[in-house]
PDB file of N, CA and C in Angstrom:
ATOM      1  N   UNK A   1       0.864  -1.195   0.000  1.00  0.00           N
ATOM      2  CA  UNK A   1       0.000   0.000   0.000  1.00  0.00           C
ATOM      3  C   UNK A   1       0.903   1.250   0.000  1.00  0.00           C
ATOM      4  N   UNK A   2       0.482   2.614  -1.112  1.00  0.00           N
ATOM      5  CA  UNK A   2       1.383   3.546  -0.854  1.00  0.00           C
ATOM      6  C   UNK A   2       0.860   4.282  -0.089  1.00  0.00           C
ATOM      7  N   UNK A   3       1.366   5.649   0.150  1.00  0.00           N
ATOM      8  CA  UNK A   3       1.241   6.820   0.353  1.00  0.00           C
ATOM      9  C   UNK A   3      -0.041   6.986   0.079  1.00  0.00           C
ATOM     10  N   UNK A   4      -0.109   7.324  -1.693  1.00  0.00           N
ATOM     11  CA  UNK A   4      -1.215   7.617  -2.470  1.00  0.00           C
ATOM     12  C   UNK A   4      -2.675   7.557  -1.860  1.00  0.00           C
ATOM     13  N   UNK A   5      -2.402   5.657  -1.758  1.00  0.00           N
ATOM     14  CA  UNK A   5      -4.160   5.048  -1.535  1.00  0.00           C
ATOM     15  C   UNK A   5      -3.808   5.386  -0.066  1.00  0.00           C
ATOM     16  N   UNK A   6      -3.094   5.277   1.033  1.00  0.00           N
ATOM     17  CA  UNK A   6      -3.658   5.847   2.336  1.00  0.00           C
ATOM     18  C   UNK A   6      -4.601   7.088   1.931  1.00  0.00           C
ATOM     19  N   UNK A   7      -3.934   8.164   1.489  1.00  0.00           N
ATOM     20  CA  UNK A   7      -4.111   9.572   1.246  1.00  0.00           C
ATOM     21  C   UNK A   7      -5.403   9.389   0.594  1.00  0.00           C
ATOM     22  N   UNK A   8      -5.869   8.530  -0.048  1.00  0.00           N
ATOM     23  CA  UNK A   8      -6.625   8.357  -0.760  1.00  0.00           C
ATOM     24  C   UNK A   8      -8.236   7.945   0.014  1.00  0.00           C
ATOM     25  N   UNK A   9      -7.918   6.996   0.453  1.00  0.00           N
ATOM     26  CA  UNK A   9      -8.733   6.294   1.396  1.00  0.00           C
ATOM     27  C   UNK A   9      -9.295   7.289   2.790  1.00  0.00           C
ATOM     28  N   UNK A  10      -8.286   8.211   3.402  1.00  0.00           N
ATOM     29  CA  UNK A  10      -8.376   8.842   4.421  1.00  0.00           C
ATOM     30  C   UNK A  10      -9.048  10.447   3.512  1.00  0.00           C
ATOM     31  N   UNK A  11      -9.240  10.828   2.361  1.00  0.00           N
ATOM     32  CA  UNK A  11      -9.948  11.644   1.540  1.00  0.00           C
ATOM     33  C   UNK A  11     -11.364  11.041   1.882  1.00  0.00           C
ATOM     34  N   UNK A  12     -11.566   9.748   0.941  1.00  0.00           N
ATOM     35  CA  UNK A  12     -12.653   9.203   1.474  1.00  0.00           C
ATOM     36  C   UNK A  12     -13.705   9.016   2.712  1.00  0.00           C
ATOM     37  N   UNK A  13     -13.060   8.712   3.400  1.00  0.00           N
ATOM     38  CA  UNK A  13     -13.643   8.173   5.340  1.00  0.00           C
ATOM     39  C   UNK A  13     -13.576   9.724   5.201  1.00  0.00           C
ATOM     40  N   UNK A  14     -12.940  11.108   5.220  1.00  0.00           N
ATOM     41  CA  UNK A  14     -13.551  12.208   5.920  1.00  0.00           C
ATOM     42  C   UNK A  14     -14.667  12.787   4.760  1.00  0.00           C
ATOM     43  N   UNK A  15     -14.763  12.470   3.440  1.00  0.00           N
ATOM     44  CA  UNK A  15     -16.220  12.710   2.653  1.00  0.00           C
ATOM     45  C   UNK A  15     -17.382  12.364   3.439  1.00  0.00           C
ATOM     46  N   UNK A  16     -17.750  10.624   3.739  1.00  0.00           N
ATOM     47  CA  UNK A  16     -18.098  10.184   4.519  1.00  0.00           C
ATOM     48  C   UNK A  16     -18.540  10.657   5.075  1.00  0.00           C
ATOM     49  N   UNK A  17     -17.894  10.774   6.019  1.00  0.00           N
ATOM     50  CA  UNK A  17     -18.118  11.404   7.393  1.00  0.00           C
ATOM     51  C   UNK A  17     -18.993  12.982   7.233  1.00  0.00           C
ATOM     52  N   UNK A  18     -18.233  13.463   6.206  1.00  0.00           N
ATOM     53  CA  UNK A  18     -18.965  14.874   6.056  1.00  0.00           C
ATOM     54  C   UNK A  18     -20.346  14.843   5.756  1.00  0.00           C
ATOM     55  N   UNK A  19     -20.428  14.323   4.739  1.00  0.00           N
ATOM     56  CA  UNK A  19     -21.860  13.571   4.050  1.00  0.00           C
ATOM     57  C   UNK A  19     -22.831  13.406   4.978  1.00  0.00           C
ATOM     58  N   UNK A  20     -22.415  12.584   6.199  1.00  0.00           N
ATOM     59  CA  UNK A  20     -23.340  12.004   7.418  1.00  0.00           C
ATOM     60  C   UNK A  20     -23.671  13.046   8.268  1.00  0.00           C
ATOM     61  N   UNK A  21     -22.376  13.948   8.896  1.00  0.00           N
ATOM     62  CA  UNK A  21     -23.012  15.248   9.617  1.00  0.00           C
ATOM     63  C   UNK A  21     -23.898  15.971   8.494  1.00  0.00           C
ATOM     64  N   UNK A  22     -23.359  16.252   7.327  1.00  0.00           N
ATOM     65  CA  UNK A  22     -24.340  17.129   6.568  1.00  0.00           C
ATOM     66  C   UNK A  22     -26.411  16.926   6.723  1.00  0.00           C
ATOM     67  N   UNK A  23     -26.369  15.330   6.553  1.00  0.00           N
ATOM     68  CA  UNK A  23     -27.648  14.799   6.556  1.00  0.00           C
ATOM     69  C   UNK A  23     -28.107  15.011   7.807  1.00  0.00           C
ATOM     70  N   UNK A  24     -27.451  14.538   9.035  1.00  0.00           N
ATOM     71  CA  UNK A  24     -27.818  14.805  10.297  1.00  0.00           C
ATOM     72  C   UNK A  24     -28.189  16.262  10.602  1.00  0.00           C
ATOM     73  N   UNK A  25     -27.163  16.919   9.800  1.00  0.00           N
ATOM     74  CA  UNK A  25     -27.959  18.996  10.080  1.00  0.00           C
ATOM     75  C   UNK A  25     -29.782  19.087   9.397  1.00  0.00           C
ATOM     76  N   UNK A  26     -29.224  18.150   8.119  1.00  0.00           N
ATOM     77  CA  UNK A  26     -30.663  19.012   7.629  1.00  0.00           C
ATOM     78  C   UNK A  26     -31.412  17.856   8.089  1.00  0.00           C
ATOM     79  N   UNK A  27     -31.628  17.175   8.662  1.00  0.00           N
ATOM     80  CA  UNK A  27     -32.787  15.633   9.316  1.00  0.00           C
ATOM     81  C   UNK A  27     -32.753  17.425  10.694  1.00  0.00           C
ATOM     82  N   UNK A  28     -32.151  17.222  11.276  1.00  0.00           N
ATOM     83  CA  UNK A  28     -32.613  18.309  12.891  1.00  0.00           C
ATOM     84  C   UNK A  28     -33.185  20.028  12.334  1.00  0.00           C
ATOM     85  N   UNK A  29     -32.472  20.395  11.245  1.00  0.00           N
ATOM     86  CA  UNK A  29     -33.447  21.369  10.731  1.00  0.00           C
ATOM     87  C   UNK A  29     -34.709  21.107   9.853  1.00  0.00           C
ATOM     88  N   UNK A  30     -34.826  20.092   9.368  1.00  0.00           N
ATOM     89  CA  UNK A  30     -36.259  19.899   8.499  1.00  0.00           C
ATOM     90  C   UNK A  30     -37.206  19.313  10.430  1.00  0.00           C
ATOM     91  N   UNK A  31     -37.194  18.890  11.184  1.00  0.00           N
ATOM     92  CA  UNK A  31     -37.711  18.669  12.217  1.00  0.00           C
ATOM     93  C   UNK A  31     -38.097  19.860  13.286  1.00  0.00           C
ATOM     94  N   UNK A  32     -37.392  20.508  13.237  1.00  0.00           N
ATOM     95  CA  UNK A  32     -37.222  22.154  13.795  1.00  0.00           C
ATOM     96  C   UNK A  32     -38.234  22.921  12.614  1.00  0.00           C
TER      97      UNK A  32
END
């Protein structure tokens, strides 16, 4: 495994992640 796909992979998991808080904001503002 290089550099690259770490760098690559760890791009990924924090999209992810962003993606999920993003949905979680607008799920507590469409409820509000």
């Amino acid at each position: 495994m290089t550099g690259h796909d770490i760098s690559a992979q760890r791009f990924l998991v924090i999209g992810c992640v962003g993606v999920v808080a993003l949905i979680a904001v607008l799920l507590v503002v469409a409820v509000h």
